[in-house]
C-alpha atoms as a PDB file:
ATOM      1  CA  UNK A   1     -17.274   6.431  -5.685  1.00  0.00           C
ATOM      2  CA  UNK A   2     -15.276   4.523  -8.124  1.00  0.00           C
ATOM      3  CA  UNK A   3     -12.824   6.142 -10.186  1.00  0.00           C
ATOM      4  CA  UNK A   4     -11.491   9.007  -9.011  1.00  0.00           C
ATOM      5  CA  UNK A   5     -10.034  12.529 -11.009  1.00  0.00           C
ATOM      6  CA  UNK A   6      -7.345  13.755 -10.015  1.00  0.00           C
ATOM      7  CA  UNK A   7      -8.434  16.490  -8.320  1.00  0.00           C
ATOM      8  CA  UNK A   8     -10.777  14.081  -6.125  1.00  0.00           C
ATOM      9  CA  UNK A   9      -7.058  12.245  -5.346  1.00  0.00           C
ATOM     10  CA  UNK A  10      -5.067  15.546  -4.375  1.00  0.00           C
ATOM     11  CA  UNK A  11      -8.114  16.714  -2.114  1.00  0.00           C
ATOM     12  CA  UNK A  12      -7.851  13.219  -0.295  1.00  0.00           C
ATOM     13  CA  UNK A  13      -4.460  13.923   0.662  1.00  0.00           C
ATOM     14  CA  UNK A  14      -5.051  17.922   1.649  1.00  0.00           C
ATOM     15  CA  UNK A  15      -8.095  16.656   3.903  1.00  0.00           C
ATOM     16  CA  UNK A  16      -5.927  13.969   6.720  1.00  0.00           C
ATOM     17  CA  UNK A  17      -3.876  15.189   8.436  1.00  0.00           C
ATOM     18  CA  UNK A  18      -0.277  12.689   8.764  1.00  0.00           C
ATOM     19  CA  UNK A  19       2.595  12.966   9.813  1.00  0.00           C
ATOM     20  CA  UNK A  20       5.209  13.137   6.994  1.00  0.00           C
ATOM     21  CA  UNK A  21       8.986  14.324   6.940  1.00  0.00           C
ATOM     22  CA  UNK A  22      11.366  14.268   4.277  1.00  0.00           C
ATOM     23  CA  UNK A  23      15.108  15.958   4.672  1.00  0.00           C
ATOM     24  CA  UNK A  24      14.322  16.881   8.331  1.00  0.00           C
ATOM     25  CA  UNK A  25      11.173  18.743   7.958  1.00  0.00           C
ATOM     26  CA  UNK A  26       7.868  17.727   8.934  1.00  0.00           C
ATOM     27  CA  UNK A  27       4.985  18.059   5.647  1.00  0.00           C
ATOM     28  CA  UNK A  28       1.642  19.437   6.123  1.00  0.00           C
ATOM     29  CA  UNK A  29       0.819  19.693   2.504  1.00  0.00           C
ATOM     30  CA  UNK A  30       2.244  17.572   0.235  1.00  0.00           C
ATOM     31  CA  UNK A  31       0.488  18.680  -2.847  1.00  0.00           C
ATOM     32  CA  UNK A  32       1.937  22.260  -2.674  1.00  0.00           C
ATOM     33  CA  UNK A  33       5.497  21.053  -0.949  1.00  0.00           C
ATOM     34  CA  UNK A  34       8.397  21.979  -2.737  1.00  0.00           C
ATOM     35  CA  UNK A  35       9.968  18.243  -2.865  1.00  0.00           C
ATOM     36  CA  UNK A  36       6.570  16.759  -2.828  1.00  0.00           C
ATOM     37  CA  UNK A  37       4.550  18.528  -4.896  1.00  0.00           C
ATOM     38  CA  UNK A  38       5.873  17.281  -8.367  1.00  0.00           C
ATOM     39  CA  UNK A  39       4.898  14.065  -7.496  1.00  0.00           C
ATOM     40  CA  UNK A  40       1.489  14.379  -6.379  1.00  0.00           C
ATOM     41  CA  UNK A  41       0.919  16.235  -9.226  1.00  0.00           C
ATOM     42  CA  UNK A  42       2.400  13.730 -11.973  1.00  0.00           C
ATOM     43  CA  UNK A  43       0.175  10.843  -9.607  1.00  0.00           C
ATOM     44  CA  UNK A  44      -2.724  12.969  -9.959  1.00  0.00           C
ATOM     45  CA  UNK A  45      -2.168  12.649 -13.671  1.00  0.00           C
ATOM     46  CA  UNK A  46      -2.155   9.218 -13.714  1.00  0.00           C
ATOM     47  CA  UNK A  47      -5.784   9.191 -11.829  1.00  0.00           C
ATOM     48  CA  UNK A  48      -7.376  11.722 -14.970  1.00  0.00           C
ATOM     49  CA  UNK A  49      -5.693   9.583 -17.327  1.00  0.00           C
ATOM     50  CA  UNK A  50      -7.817   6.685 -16.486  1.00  0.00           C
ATOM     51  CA  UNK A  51     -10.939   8.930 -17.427  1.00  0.00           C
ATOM     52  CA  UNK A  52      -9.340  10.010 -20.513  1.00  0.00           C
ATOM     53  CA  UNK A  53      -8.695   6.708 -21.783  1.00  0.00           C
ATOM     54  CA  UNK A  54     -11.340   5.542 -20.395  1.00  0.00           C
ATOM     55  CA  UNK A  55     -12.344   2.700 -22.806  1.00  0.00           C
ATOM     56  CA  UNK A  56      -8.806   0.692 -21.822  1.00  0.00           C
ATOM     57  CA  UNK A  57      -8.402   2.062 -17.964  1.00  0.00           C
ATOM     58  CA  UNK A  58     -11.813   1.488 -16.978  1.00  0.00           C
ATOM     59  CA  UNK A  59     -14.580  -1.431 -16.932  1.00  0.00           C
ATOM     60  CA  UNK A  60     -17.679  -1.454 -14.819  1.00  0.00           C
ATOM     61  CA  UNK A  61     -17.990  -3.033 -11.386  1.00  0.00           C
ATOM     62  CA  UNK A  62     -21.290  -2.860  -9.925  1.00  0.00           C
ATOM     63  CA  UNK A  63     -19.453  -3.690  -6.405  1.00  0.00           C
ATOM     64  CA  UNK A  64     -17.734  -0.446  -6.850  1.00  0.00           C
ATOM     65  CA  UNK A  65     -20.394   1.415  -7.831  1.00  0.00           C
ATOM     66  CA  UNK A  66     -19.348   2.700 -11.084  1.00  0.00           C
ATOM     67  CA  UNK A  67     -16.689   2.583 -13.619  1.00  0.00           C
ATOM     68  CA  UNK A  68     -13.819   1.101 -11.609  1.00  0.00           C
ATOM     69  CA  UNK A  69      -9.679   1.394 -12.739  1.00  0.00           C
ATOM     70  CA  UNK A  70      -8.842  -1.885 -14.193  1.00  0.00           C
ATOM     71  CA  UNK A  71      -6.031  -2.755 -11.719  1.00  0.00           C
ATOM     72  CA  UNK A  72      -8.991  -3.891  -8.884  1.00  0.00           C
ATOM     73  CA  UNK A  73     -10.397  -6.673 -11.756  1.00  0.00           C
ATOM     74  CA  UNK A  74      -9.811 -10.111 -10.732  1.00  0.00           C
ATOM     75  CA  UNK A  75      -9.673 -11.685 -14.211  1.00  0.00           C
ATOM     76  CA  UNK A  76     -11.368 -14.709 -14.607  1.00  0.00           C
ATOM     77  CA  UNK A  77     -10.510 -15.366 -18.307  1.00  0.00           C
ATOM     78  CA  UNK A  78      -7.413 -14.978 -20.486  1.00  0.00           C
ATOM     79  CA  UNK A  79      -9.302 -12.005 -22.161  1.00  0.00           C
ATOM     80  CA  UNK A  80      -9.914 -10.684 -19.034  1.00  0.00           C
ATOM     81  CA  UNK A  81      -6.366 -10.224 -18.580  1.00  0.00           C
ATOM     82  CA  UNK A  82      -5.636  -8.622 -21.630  1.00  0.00           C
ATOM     83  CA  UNK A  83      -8.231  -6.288 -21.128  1.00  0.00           C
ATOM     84  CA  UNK A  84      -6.413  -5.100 -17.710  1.00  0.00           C
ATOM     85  CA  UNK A  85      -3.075  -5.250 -19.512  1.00  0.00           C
ATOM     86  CA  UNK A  86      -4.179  -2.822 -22.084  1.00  0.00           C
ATOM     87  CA  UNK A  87      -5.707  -0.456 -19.345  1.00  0.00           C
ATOM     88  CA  UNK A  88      -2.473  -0.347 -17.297  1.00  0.00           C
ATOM     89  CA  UNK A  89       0.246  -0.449 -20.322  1.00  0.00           C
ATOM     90  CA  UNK A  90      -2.021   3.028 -20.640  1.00  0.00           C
ATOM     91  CA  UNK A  91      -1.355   4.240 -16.844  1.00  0.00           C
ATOM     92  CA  UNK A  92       2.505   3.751 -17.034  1.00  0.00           C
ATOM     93  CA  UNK A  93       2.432   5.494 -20.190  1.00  0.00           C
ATOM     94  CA  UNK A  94       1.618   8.649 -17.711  1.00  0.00           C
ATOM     95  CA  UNK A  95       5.141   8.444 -16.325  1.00  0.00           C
ATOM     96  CA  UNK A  96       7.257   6.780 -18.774  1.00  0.00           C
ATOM     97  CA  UNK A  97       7.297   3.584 -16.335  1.00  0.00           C
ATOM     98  CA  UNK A  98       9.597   5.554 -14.178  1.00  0.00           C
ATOM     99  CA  UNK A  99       7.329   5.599 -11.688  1.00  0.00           C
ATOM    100  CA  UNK A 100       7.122   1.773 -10.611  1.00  0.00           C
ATOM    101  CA  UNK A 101       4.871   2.050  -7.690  1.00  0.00           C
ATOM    102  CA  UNK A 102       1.899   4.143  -9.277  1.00  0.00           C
ATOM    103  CA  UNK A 103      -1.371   3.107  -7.145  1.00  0.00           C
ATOM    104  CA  UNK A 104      -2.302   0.621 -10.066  1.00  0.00           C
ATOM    105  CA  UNK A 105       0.636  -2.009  -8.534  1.00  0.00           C
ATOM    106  CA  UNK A 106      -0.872  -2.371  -4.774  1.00  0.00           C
ATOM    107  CA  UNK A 107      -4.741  -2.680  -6.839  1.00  0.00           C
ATOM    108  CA  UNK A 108      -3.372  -5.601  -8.566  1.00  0.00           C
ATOM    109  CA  UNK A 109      -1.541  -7.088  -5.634  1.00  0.00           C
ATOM    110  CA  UNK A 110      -4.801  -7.179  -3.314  1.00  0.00           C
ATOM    111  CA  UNK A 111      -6.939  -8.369  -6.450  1.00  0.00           C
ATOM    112  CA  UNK A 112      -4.561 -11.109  -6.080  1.00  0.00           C
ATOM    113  CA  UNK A 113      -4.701 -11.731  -2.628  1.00  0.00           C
ATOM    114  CA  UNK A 114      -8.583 -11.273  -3.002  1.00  0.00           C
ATOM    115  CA  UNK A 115      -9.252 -13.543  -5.382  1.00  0.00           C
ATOM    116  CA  UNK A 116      -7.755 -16.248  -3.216  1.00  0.00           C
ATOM    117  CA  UNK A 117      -9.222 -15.694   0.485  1.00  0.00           C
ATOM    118  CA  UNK A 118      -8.088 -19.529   1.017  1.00  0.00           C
ATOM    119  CA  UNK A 119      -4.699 -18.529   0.944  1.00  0.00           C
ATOM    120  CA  UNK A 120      -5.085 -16.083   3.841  1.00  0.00           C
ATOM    121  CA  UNK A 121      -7.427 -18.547   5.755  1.00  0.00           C
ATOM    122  CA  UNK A 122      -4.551 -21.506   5.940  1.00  0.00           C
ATOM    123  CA  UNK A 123      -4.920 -24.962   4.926  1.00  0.00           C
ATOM    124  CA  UNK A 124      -6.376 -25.348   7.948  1.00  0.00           C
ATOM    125  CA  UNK A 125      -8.711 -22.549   7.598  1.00  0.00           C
ATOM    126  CA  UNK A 126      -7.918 -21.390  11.235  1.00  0.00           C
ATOM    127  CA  UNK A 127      -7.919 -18.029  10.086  1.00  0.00           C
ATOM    128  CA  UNK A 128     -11.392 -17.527   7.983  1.00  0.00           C
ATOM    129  CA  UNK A 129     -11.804 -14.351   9.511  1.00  0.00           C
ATOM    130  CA  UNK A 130      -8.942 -12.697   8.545  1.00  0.00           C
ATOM    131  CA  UNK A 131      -9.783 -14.148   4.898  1.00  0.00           C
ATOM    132  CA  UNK A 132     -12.927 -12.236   4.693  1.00  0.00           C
ATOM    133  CA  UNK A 133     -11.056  -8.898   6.217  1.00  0.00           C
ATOM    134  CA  UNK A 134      -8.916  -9.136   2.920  1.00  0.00           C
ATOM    135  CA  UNK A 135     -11.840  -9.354   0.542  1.00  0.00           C
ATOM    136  CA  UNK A 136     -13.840  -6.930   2.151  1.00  0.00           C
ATOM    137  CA  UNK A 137     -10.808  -4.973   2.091  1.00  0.00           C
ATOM    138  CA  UNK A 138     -10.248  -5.081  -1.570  1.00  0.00           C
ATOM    139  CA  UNK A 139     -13.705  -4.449  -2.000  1.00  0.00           C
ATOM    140  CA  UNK A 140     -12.831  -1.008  -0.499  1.00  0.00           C
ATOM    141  CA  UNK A 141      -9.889  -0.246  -2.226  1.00  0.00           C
ATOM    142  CA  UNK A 142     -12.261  -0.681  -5.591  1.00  0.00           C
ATOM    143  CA  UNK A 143     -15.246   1.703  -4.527  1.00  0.00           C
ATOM    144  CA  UNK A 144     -12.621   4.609  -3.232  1.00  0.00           C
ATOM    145  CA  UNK A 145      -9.732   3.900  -5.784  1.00  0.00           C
ATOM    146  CA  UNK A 146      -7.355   3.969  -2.727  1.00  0.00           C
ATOM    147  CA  UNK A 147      -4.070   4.954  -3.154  1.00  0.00           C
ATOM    148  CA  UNK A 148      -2.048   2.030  -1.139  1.00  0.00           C
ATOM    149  CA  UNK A 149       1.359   1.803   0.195  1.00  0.00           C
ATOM    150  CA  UNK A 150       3.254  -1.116   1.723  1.00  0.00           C
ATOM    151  CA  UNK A 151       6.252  -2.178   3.358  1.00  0.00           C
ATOM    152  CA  UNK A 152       7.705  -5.365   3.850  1.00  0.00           C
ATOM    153  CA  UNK A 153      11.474  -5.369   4.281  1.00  0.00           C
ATOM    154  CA  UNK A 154      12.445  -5.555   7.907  1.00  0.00           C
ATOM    155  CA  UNK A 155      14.758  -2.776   9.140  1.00  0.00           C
ATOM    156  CA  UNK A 156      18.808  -3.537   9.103  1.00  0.00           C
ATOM    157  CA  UNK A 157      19.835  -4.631  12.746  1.00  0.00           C
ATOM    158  CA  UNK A 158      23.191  -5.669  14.243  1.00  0.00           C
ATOM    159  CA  UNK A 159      23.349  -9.436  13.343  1.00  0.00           C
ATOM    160  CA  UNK A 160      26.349  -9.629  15.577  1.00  0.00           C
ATOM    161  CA  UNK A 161      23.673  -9.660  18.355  1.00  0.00           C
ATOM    162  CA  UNK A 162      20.383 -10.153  16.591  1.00  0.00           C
ATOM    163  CA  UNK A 163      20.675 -12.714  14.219  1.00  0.00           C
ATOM    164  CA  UNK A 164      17.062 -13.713  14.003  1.00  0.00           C
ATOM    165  CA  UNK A 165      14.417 -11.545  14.105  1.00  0.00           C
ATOM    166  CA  UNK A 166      12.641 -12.286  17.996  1.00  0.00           C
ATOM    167  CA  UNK A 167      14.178  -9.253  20.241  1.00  0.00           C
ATOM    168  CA  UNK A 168      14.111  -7.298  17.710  1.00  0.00           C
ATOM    169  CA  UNK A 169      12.358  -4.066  18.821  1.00  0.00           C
ATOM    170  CA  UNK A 170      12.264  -2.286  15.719  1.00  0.00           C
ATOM    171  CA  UNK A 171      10.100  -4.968  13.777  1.00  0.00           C
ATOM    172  CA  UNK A 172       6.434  -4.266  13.741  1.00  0.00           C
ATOM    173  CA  UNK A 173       4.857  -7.065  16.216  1.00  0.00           C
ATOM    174  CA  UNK A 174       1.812  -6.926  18.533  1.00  0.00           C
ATOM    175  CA  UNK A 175       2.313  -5.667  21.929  1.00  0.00           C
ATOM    176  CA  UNK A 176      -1.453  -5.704  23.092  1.00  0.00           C
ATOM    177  CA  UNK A 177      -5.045  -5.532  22.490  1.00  0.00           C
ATOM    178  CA  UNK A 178      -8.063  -2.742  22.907  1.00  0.00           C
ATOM    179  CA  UNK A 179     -11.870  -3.666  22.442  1.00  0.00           C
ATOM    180  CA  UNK A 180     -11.586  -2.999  19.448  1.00  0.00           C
ATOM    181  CA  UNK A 181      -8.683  -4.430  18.111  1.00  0.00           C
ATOM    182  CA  UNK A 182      -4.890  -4.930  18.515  1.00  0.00           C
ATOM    183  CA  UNK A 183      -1.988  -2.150  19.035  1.00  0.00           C
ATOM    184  CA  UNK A 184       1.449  -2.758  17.171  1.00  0.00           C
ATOM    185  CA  UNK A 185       4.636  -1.139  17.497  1.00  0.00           C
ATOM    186  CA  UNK A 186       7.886  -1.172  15.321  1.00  0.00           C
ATOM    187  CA  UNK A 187       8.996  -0.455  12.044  1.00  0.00           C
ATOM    188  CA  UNK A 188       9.285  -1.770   8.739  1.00  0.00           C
ATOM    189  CA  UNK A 189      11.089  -0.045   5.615  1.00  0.00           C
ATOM    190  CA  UNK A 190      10.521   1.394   1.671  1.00  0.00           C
ATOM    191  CA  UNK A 191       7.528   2.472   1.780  1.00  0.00           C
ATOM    192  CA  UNK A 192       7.065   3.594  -1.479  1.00  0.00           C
ATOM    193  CA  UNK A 193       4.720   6.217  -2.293  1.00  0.00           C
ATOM    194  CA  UNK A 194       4.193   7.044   1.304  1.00  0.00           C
ATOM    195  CA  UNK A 195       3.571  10.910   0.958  1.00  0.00           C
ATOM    196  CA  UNK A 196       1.203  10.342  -1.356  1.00  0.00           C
ATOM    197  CA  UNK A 197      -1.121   7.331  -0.219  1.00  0.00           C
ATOM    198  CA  UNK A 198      -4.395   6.924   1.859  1.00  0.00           C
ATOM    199  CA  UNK A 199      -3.989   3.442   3.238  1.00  0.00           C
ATOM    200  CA  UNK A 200      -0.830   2.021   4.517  1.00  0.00           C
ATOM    201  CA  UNK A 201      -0.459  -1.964   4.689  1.00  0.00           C
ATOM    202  CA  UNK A 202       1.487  -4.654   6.461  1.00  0.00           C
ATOM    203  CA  UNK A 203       1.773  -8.186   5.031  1.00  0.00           C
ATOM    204  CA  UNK A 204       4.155 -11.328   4.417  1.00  0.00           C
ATOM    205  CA  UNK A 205       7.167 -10.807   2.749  1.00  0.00           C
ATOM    206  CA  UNK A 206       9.110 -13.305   3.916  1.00  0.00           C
ATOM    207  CA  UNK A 207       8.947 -16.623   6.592  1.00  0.00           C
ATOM    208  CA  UNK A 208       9.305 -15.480  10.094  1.00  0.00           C
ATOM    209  CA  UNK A 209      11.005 -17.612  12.827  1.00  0.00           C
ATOM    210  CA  UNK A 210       9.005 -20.476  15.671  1.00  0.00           C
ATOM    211  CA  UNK A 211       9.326 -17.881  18.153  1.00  0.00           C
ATOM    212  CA  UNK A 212       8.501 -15.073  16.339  1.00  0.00           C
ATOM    213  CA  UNK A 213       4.523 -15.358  16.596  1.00  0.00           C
ATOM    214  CA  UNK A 214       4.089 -11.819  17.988  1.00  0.00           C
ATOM    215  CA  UNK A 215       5.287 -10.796  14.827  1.00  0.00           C
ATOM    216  CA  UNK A 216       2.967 -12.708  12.464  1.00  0.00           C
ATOM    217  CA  UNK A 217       0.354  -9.649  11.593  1.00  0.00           C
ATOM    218  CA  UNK A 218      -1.037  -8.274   8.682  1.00  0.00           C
ATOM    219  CA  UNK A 219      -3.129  -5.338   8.522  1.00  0.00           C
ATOM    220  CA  UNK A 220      -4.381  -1.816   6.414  1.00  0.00           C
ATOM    221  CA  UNK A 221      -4.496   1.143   8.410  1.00  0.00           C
ATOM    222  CA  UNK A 222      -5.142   4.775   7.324  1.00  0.00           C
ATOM    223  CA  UNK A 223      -2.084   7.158   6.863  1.00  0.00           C
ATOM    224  CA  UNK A 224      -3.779   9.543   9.300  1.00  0.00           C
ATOM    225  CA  UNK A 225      -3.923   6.572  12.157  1.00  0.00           C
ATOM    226  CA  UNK A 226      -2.303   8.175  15.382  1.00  0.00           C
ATOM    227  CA  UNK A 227       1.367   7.188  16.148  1.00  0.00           C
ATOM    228  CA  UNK A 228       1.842   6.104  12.651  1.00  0.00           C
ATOM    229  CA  UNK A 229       4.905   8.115  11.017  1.00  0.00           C
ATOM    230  CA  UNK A 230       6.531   8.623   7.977  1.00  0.00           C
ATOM    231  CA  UNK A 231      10.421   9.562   7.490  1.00  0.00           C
ATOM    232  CA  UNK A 232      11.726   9.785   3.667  1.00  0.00           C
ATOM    233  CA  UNK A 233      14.410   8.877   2.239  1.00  0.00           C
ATOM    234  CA  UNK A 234      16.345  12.308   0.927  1.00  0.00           C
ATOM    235  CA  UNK A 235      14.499  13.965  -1.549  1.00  0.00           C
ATOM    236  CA  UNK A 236      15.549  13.257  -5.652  1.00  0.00           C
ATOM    237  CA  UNK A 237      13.092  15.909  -6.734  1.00  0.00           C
ATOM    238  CA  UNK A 238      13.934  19.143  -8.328  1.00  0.00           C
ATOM    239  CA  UNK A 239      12.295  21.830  -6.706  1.00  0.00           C
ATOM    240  CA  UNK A 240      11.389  24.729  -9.046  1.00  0.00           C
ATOM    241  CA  UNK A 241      12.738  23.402 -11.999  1.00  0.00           C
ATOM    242  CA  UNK A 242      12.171  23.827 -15.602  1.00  0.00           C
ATOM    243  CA  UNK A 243      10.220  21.065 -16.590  1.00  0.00           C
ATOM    244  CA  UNK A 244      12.230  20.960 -19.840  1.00  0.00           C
ATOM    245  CA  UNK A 245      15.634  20.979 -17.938  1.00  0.00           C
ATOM    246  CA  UNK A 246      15.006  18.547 -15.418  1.00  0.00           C
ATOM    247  CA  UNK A 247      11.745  16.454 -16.896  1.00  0.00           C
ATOM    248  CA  UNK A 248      12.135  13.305 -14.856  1.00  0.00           C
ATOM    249  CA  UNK A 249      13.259  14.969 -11.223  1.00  0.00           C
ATOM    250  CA  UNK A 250      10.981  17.377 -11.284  1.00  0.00           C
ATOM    251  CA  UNK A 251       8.010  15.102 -11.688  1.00  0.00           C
ATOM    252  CA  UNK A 252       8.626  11.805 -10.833  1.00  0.00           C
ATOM    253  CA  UNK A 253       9.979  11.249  -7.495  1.00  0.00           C
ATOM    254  CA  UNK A 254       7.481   8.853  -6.176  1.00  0.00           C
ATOM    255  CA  UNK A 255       9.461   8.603  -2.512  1.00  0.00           C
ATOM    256  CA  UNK A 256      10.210   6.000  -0.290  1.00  0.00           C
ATOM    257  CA  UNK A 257       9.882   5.943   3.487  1.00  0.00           C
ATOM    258  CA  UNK A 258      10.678   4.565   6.597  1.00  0.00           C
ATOM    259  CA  UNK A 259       7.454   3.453   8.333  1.00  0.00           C
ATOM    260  CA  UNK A 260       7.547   3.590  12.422  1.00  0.00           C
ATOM    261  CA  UNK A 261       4.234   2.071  14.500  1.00  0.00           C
ATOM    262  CA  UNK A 262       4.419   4.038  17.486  1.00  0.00           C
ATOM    263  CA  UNK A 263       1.989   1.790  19.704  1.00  0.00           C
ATOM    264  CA  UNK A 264      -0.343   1.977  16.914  1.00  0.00           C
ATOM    265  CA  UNK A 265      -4.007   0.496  17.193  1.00  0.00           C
ATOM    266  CA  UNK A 266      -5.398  -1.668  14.202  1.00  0.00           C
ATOM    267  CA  UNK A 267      -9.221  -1.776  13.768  1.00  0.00           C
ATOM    268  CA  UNK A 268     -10.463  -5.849  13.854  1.00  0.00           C
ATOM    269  CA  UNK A 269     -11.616  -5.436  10.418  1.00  0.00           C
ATOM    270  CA  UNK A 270      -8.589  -4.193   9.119  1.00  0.00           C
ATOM    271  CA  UNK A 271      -6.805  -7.521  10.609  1.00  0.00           C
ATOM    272  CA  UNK A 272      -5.630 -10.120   7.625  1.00  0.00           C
ATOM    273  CA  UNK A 273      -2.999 -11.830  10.425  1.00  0.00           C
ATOM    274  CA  UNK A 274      -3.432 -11.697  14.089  1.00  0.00           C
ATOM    275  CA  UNK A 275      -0.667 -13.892  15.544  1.00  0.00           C
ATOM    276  CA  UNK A 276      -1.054 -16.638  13.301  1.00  0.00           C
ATOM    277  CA  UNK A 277       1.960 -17.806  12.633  1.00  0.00           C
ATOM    278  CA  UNK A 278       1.082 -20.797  10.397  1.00  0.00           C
ATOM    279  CA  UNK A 279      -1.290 -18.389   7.843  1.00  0.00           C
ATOM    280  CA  UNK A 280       1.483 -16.051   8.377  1.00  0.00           C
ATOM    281  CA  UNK A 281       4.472 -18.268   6.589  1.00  0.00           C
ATOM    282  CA  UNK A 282       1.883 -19.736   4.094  1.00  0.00           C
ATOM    283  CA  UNK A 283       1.273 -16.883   2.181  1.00  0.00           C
ATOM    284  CA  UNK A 284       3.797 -16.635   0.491  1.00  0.00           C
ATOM    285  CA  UNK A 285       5.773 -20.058   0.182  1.00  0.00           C
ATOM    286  CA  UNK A 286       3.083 -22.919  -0.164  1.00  0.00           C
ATOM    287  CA  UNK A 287       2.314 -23.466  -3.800  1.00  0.00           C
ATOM    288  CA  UNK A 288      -1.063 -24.166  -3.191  1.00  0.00           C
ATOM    289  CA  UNK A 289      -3.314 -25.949  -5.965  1.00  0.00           C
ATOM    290  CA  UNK A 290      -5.595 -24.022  -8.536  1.00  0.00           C
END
């Protein structure tokens, strides 16, 4: 597909079916929603504005199958990088830069993570497979210009009888395994941009305990995936404002959300971790060579 309109984005989110509430109230629209809908609009924005500056916002990828938004490049040069910084200095234009978590940030961060699979496999390369999941992964973000969400921060428990995170049952770990690939349950927090994402994510955000291997996963799922759920934080939006009154809350809520896996199954080839503690703590503290 490659880059998509804005109308193409909105549609995405009308077509699955998740399960969203914000302020008490489950969402089945969140286009047209009265604490919602200023958002996805202003987000839908930002996906025509990539066509309609398209010279910065856009470079070809024949992966992708067209012209692709510059946030999936993996620059190889330093002109390379300019050439993305110009393209997304354009995007945040869209929204002032109020809106930190446009869809552009989670392109770059799994370019990233793409363009280093031996990262993800461990030094001792135990976990190749998941590697390849991430790269084929990205590759997929690029030909559908996803919109991503993702949530690291592990939910506040009582440390007076928790103080590390194994007993936990809140946290997202693995509690089993189908045919076809693993089931989670838990939950993690600030999910930013929940309501109005495809693809919702799960990866390292910080070193995990010994004991806590059941823990060690990363994974993409789809927002429509069954037991996954969605609770906002209270809504900052300004429903049926005057745009000229209220010109930030009335546009550019982008929402955060608490993120609960209720026995949740993850497809094989949407597994980056499985239980690999090691890869797991290595992604993000070894400062590993060029």
């Amino acid at each position: 597909m490659g880059a998509r309109t804005g109308a193409q984005f909105l549609e995405g989110l009308r077509k699955t079916r998740r399960e969203i509430w914000v302020d008490g109230e489950r969402v089945d629209d969140v286009t047209v929603h009265p604490k919602l809908g200023g958002g996805a609009r202003s987000l839908a924005g930002i996906f025509d504005r990539q066509h309609r500056f398209a010279a910065e916002c856009l470079y070809d990828d024949p992966e992708a199958g067209g012209p692709t938004n510059v946030s999936h490049m993996l620059p190889r040069s330093k002109d390379e990088l300019w050439r993305r910084h110009a393209g997304l200095v354009r995007l945040s234009e869209g929204s002032m830069g109020i809106m930190g978590r446009t869809p552009d940030y989670m392109n770059m961060k799994f370019s990233a993570f793409a363009s280093a699979p031996r990262v993800w496999a461990g030094a001792d390369g135990r976990n190749e497979r998941g590697a390849r999941n991430m790269v084929n992964y990205q590759r997929f973000l690029a030909r559908g210009d996803v919109s991503l969400t993702h949530t690291i921060i592990q939910p506040t428990v009582d440390k007076r009888t928790d103080a590390r995170l194994v007993g936990n049952k809140v946290s997202v770990r693995k509690v089993g395994e189908t045919m076809d690939g693993i089931v989670v349950r838990g939950a993690r927090v600030l999910a930013t941009l929940a309501p109005y994402a495809d693809e919702q994510t799960v990866y390292p955000g910080q070193p995990i305990p010994p004991e806590a291997t059941d823990y060690a996963v990363a994974f993409a799922i789809p927002l429509d995936t069954p037991g996954l759920k969605f609770l906002c934080r209270d809504s900052m939006s300004a429903p049926g404002s005057n745009r000229f009154d209220h010109p930030l809350s009335s546009r550019f809520d982008e929402q955060d959300a608490f993120v609960i896996f209720d026995n949740v199954e993850v497809p094989r080839e949407r597994l980056f971790i499985d239980c690999n503690l090691k890869a797991y703590n290595s992604v993000m503290t070894t400062n590993w060579p060029p």
